[in-house]
C-alpha atoms as a PDB file:
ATOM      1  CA  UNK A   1     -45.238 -23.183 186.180  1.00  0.00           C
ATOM      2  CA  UNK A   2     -41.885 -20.921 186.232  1.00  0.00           C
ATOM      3  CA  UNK A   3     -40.847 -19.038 188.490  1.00  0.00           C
ATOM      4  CA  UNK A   4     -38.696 -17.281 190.501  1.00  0.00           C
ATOM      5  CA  UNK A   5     -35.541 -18.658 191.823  1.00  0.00           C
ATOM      6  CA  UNK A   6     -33.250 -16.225 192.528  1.00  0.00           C
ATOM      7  CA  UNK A   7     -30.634 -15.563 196.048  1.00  0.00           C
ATOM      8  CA  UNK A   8     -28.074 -12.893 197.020  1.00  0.00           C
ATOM      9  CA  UNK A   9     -26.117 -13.283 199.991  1.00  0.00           C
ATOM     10  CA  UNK A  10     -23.050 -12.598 201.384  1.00  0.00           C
ATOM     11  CA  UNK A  11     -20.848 -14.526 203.265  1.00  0.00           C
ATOM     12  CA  UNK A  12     -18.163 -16.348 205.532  1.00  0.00           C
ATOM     13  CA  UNK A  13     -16.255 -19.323 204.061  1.00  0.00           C
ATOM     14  CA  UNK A  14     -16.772 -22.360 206.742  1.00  0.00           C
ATOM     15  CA  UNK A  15     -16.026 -25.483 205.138  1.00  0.00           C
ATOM     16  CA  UNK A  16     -14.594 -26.283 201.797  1.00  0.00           C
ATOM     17  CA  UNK A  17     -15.115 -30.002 199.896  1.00  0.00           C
ATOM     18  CA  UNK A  18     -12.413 -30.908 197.694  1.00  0.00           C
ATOM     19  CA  UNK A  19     -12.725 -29.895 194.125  1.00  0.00           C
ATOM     20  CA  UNK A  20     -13.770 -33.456 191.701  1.00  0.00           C
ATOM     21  CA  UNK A  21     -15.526 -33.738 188.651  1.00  0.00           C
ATOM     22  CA  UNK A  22     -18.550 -35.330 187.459  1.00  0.00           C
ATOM     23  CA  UNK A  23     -18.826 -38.306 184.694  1.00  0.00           C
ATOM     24  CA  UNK A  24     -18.692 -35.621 182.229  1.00  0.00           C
ATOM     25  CA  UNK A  25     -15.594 -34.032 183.622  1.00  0.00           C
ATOM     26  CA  UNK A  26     -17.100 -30.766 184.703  1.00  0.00           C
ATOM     27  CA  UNK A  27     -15.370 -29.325 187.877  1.00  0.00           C
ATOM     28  CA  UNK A  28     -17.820 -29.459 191.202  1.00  0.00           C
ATOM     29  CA  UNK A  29     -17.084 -28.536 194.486  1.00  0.00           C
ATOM     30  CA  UNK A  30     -19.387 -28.059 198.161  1.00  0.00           C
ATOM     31  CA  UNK A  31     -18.901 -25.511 200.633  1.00  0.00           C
ATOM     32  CA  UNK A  32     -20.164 -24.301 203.646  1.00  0.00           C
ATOM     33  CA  UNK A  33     -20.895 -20.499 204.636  1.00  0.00           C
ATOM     34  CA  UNK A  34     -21.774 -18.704 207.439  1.00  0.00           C
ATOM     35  CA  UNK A  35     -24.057 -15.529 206.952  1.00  0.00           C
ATOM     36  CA  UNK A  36     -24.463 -12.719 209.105  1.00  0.00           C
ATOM     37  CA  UNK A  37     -26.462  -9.427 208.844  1.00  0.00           C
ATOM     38  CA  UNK A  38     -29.493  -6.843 210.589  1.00  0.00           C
ATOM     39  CA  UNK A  39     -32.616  -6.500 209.334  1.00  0.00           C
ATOM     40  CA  UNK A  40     -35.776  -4.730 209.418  1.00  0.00           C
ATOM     41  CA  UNK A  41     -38.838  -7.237 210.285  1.00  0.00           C
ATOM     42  CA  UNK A  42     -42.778  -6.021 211.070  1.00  0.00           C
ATOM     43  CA  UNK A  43     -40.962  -2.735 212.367  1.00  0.00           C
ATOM     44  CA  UNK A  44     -37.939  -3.930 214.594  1.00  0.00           C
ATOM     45  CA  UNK A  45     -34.554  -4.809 213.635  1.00  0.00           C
ATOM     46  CA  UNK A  46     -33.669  -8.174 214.022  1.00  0.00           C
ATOM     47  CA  UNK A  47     -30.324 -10.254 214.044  1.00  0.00           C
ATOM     48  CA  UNK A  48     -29.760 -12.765 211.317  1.00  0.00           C
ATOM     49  CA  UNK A  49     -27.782 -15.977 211.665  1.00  0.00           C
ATOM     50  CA  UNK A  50     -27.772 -18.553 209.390  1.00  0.00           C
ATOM     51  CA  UNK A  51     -25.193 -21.602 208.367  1.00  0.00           C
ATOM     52  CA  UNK A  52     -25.834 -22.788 204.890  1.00  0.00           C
ATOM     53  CA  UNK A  53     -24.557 -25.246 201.964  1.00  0.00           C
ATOM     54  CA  UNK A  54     -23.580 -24.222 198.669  1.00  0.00           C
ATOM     55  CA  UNK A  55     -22.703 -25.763 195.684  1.00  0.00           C
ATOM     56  CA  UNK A  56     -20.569 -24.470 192.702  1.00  0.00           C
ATOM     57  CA  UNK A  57     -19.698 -26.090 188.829  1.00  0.00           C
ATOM     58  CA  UNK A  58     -17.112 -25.463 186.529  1.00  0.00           C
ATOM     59  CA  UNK A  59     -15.944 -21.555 186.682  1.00  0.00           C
ATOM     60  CA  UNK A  60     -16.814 -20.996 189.776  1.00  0.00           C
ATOM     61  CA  UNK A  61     -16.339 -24.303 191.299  1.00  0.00           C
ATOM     62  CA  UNK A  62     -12.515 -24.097 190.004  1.00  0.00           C
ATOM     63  CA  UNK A  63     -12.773 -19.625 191.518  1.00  0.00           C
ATOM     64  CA  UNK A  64     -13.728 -21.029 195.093  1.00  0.00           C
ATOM     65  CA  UNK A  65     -11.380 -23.822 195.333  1.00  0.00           C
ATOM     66  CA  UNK A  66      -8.317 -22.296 195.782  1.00  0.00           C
ATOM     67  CA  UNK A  67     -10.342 -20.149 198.476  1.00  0.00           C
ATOM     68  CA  UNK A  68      -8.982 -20.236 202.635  1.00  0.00           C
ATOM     69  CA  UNK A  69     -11.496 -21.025 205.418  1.00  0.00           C
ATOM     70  CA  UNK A  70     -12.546 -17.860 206.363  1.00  0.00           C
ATOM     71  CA  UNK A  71     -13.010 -15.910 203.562  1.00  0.00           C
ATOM     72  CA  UNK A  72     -15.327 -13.703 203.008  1.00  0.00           C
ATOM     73  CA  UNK A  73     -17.749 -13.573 199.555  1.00  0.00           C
ATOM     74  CA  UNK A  74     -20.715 -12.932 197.766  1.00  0.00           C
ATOM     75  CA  UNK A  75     -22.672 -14.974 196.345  1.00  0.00           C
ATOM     76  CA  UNK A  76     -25.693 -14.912 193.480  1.00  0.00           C
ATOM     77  CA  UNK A  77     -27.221 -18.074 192.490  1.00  0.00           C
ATOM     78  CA  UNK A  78     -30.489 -20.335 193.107  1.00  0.00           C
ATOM     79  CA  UNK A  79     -32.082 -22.941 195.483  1.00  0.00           C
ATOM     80  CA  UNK A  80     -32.500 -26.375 194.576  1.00  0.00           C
ATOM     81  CA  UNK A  81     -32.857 -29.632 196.568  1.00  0.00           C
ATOM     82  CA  UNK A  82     -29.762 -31.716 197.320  1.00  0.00           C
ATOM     83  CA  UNK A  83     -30.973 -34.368 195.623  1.00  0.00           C
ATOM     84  CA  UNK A  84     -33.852 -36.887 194.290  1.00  0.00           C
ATOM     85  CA  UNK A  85     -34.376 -38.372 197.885  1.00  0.00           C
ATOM     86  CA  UNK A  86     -33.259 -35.264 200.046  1.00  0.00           C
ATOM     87  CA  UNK A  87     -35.494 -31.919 199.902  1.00  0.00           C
ATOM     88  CA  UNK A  88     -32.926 -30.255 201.798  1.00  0.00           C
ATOM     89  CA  UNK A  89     -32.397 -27.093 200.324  1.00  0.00           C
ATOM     90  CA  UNK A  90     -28.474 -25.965 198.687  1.00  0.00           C
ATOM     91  CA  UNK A  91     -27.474 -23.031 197.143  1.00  0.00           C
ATOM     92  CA  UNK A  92     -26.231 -23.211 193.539  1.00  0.00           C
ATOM     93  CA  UNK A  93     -23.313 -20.758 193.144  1.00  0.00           C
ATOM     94  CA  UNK A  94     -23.678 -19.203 190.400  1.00  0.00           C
ATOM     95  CA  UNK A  95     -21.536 -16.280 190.591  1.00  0.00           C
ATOM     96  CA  UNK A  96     -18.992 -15.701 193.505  1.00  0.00           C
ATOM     97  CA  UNK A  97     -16.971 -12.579 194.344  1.00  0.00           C
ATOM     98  CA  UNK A  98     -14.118 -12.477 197.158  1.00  0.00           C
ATOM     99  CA  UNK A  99     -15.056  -9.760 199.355  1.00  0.00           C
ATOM    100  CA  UNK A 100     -11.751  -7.679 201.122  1.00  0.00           C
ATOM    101  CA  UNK A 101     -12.293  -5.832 203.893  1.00  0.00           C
ATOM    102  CA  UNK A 102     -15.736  -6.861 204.784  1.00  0.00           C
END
């Protein structure tokens, strides 16, 4: 079955891997963000906290990398597990954009 994977957030820069390369020499880097926003649940407005892992490859991997610890940016991209033997969920950057003045 497909379906839909799809995520929009925006975000604070908390943590940034160092930038390496997999076997087939495609740039890869982790990073940590911090997410913070209102919204409107079952009628009432709610605060939303949330830390979360992302990953990024190639482009964007190489975009973020040269990005400072509290940063701000948005990002587009899709949920996947971190790997074979951990469901735990990452994002997968797919496009990032530095945010100024947010």
């Amino acid at each position: 079955m497909r379906g839909t994977n799809r995520v929009a957030l925006s975000g604070t820069l908390l943590e940034l891997g160092r930038l390496r390369y997999t076997p087939a020499g495609v740039p890869v880097i982790d990073f940590r963000l911090r997410h913070e926003s209102r919204r409107t649940e079952a009628g009432a407005e709610r605060a939303v906290s949330a830390e979360f892992e992302a990953i990024a490859f190639e482009v964007q991997a190489n975009l973020v990398s040269g990005a400072a610890p509290g940063s701000a940016l948005r990002l587009e991209g899709f949920l996947c597990a971190k790997s074979r033997r951990s469901k735990k969920l990452v994002l997968h950057a797919t496009h990032i954009e530095f945010v100024e003045g947010d």
